[in-house]
C-alpha atoms as a PDB file:
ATOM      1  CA  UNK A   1      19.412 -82.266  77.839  1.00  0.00           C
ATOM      2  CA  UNK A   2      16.427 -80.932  75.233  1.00  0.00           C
ATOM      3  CA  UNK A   3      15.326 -82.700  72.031  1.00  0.00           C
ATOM      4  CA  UNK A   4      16.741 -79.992  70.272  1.00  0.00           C
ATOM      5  CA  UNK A   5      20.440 -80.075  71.841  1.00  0.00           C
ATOM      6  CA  UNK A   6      20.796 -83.889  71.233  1.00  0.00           C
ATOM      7  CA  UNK A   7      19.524 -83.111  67.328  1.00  0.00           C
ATOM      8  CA  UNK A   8      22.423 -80.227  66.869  1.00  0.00           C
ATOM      9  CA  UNK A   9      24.531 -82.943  68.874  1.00  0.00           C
ATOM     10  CA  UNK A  10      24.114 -85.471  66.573  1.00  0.00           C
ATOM     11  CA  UNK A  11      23.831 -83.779  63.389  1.00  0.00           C
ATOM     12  CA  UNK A  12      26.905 -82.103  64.114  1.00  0.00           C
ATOM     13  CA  UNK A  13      28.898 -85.261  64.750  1.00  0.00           C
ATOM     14  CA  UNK A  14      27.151 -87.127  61.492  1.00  0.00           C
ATOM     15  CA  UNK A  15      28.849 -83.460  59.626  1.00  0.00           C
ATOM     16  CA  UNK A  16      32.048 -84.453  61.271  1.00  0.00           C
ATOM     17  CA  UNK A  17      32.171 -87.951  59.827  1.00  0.00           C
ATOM     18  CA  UNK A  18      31.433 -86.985  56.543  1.00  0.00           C
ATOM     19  CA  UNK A  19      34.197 -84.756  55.913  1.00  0.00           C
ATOM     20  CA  UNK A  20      36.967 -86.064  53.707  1.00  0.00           C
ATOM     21  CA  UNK A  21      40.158 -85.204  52.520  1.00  0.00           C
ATOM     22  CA  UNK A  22      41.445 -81.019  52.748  1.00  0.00           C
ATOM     23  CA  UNK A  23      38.176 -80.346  54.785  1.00  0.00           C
ATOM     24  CA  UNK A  24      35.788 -81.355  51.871  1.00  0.00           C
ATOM     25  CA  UNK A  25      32.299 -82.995  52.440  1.00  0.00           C
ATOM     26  CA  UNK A  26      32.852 -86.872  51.020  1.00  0.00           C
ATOM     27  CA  UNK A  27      29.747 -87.757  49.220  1.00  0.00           C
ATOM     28  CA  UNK A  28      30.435 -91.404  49.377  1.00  0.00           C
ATOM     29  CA  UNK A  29      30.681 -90.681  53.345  1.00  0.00           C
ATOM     30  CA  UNK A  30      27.251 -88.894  53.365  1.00  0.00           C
ATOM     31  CA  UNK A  31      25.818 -92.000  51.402  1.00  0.00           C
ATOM     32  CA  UNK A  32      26.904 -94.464  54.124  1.00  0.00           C
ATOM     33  CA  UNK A  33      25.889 -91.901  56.724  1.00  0.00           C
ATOM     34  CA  UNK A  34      22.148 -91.989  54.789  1.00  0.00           C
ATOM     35  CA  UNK A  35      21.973 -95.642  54.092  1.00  0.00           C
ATOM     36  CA  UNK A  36      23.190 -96.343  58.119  1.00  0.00           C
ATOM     37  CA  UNK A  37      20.014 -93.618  59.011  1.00  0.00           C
ATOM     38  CA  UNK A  38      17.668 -95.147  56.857  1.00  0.00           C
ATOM     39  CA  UNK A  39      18.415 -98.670  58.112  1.00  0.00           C
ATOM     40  CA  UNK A  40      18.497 -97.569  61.523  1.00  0.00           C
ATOM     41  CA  UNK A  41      16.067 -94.909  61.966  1.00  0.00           C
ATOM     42  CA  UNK A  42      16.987 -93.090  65.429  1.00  0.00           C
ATOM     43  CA  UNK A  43      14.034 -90.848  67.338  1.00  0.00           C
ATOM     44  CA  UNK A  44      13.780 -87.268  65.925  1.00  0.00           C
ATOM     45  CA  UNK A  45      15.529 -88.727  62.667  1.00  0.00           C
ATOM     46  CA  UNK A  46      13.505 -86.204  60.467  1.00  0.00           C
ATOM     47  CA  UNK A  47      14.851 -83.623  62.531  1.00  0.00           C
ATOM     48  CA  UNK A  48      18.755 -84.613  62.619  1.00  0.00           C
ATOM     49  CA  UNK A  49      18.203 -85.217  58.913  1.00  0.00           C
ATOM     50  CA  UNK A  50      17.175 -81.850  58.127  1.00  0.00           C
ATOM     51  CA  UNK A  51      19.911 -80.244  60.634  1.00  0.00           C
ATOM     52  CA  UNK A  52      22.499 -82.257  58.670  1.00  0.00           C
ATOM     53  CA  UNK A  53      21.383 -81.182  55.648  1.00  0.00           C
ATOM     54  CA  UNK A  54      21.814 -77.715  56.572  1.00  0.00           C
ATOM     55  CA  UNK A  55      25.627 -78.218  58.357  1.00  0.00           C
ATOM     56  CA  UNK A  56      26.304 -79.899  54.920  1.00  0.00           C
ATOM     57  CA  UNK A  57      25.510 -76.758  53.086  1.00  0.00           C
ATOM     58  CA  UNK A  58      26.362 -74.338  54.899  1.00  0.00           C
ATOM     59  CA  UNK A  59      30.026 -76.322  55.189  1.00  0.00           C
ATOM     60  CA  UNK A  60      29.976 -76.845  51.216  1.00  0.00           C
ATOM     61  CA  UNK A  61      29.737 -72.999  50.684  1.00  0.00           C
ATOM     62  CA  UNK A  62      32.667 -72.155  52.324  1.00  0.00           C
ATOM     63  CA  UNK A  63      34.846 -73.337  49.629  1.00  0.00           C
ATOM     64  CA  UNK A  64      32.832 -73.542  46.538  1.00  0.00           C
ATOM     65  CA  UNK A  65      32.793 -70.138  44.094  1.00  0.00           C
ATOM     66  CA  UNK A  66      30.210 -69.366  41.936  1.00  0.00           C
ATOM     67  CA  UNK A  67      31.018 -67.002  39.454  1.00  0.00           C
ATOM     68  CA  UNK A  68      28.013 -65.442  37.224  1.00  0.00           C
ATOM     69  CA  UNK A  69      28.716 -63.348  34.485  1.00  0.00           C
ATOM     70  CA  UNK A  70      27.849 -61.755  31.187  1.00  0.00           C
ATOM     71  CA  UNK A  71      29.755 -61.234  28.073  1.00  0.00           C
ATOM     72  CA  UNK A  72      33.095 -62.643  27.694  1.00  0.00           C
ATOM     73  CA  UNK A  73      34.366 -66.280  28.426  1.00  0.00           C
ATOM     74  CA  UNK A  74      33.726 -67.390  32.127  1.00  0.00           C
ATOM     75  CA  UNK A  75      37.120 -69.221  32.284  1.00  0.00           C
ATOM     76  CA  UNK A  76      38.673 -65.917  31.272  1.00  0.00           C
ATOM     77  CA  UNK A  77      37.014 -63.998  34.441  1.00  0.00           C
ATOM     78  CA  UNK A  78      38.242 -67.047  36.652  1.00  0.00           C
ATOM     79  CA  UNK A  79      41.828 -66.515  35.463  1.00  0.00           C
ATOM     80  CA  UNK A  80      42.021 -62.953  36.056  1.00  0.00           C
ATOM     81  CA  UNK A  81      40.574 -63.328  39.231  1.00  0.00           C
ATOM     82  CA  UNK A  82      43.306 -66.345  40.518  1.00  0.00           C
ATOM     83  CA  UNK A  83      46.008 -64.387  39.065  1.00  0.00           C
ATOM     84  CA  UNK A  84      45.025 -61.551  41.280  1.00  0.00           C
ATOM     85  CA  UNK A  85      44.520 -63.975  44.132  1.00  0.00           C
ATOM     86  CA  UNK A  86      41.047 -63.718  45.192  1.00  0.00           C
ATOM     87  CA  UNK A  87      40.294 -67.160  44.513  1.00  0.00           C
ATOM     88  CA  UNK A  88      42.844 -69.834  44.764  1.00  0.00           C
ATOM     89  CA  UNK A  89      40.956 -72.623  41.713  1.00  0.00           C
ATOM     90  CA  UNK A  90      42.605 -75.339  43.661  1.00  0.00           C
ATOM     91  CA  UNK A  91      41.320 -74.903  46.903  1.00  0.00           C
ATOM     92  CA  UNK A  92      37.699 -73.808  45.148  1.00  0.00           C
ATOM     93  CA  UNK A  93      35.416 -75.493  43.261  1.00  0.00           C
ATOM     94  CA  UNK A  94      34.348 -73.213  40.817  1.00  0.00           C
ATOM     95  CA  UNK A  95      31.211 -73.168  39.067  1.00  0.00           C
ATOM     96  CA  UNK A  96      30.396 -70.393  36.106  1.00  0.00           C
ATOM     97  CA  UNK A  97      27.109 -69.608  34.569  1.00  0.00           C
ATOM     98  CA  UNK A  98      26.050 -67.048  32.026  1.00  0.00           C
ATOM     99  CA  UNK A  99      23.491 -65.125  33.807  1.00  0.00           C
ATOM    100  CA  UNK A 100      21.471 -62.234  32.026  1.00  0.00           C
ATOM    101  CA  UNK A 101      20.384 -60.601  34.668  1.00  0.00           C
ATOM    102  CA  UNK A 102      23.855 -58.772  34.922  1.00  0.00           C
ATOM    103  CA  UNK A 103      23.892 -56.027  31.844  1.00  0.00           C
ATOM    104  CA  UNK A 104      28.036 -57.226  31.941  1.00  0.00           C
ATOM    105  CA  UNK A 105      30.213 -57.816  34.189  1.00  0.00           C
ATOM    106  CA  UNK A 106      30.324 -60.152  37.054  1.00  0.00           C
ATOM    107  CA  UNK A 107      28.758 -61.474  40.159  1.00  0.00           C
ATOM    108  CA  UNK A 108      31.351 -63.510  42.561  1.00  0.00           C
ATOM    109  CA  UNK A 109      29.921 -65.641  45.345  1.00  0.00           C
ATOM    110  CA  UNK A 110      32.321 -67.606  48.093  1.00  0.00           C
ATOM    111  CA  UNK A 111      30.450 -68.909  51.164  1.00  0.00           C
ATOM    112  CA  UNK A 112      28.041 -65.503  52.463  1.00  0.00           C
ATOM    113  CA  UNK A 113      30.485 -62.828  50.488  1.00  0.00           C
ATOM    114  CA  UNK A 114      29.287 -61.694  47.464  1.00  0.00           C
ATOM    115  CA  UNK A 115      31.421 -59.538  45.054  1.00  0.00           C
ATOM    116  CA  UNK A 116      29.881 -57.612  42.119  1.00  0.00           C
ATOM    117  CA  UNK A 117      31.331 -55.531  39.635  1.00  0.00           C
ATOM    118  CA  UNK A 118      28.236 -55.141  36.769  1.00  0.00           C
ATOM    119  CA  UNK A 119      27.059 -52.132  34.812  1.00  0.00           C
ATOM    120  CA  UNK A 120      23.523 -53.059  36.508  1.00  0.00           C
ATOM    121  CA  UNK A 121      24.788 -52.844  40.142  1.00  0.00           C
ATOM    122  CA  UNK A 122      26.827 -49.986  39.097  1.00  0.00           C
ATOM    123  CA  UNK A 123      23.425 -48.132  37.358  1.00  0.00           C
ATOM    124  CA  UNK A 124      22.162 -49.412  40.913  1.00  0.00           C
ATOM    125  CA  UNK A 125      24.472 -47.389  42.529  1.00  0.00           C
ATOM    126  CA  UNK A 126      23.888 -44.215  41.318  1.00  0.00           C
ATOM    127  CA  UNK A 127      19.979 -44.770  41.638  1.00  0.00           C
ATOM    128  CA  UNK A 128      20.450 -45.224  45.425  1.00  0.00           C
ATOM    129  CA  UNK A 129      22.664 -41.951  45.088  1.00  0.00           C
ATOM    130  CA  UNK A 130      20.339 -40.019  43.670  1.00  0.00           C
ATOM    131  CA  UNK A 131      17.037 -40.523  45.453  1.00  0.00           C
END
């Protein structure tokens, strides 16, 4: 077996232990996990520790929202968008942030799908339309 395969092997398994309660990465798992690693160093350990970093990630973003918008109340754009059942706020973390980028509107972002509705992506739009 490569270098590589026992890295993905083991940072995979090191992913698995630090996953908590409804599927959620445990931080106070992924300490332990840490403090174990940097007591016990294995070979390749910069490598593993990089590949776990990524799993952790990459797992995180499947259930955390972030929700940028302009003008209007953040909370109020969350609401709207449980009540029409595109995110469930229980099962999400949520995080909102005034972004001025976006002319107004919103920008919605759950795991590697991004939903926008924005008078700048709309202006966008009709750019892309028209050249």
């Amino acid at each position: 077996m490569s270098s590589s395969n026992k890295v993905l092997k083991v940072a995979q398994l090191l992913l698995n232990q630090s996953i908590g309660e409804k599927g959620r990465i445990d931080s106070e798992k992924v300490s332990a996990i840490l403090n174990e690693l940097r007591e016990n160093p294995p070979s390749n350990h910069v490598e593993i520790l990089r590949r776990f970093g990524f799993l952790v990630r990459r797992h995180m973003s499947s259930y955390q929202v972030n929700l940028e918008f302009k003008g209007g109340d953040g909370s109020e754009i969350t609401n709207s968008l449980c009540k029409k059942n595109l995110i469930d706020e229980n099962a999400n973390d949520v995080q909102a942030v005034d972004c001025p980028s976006l002319i107004a509107g919103f920008r919605v972002k759950i795991g590697d799908d991004v939903y926008e509705d924005s008078i700048a992506n709309r202006l966008n739009n009709v750019r892309k339309a028209l050249l």
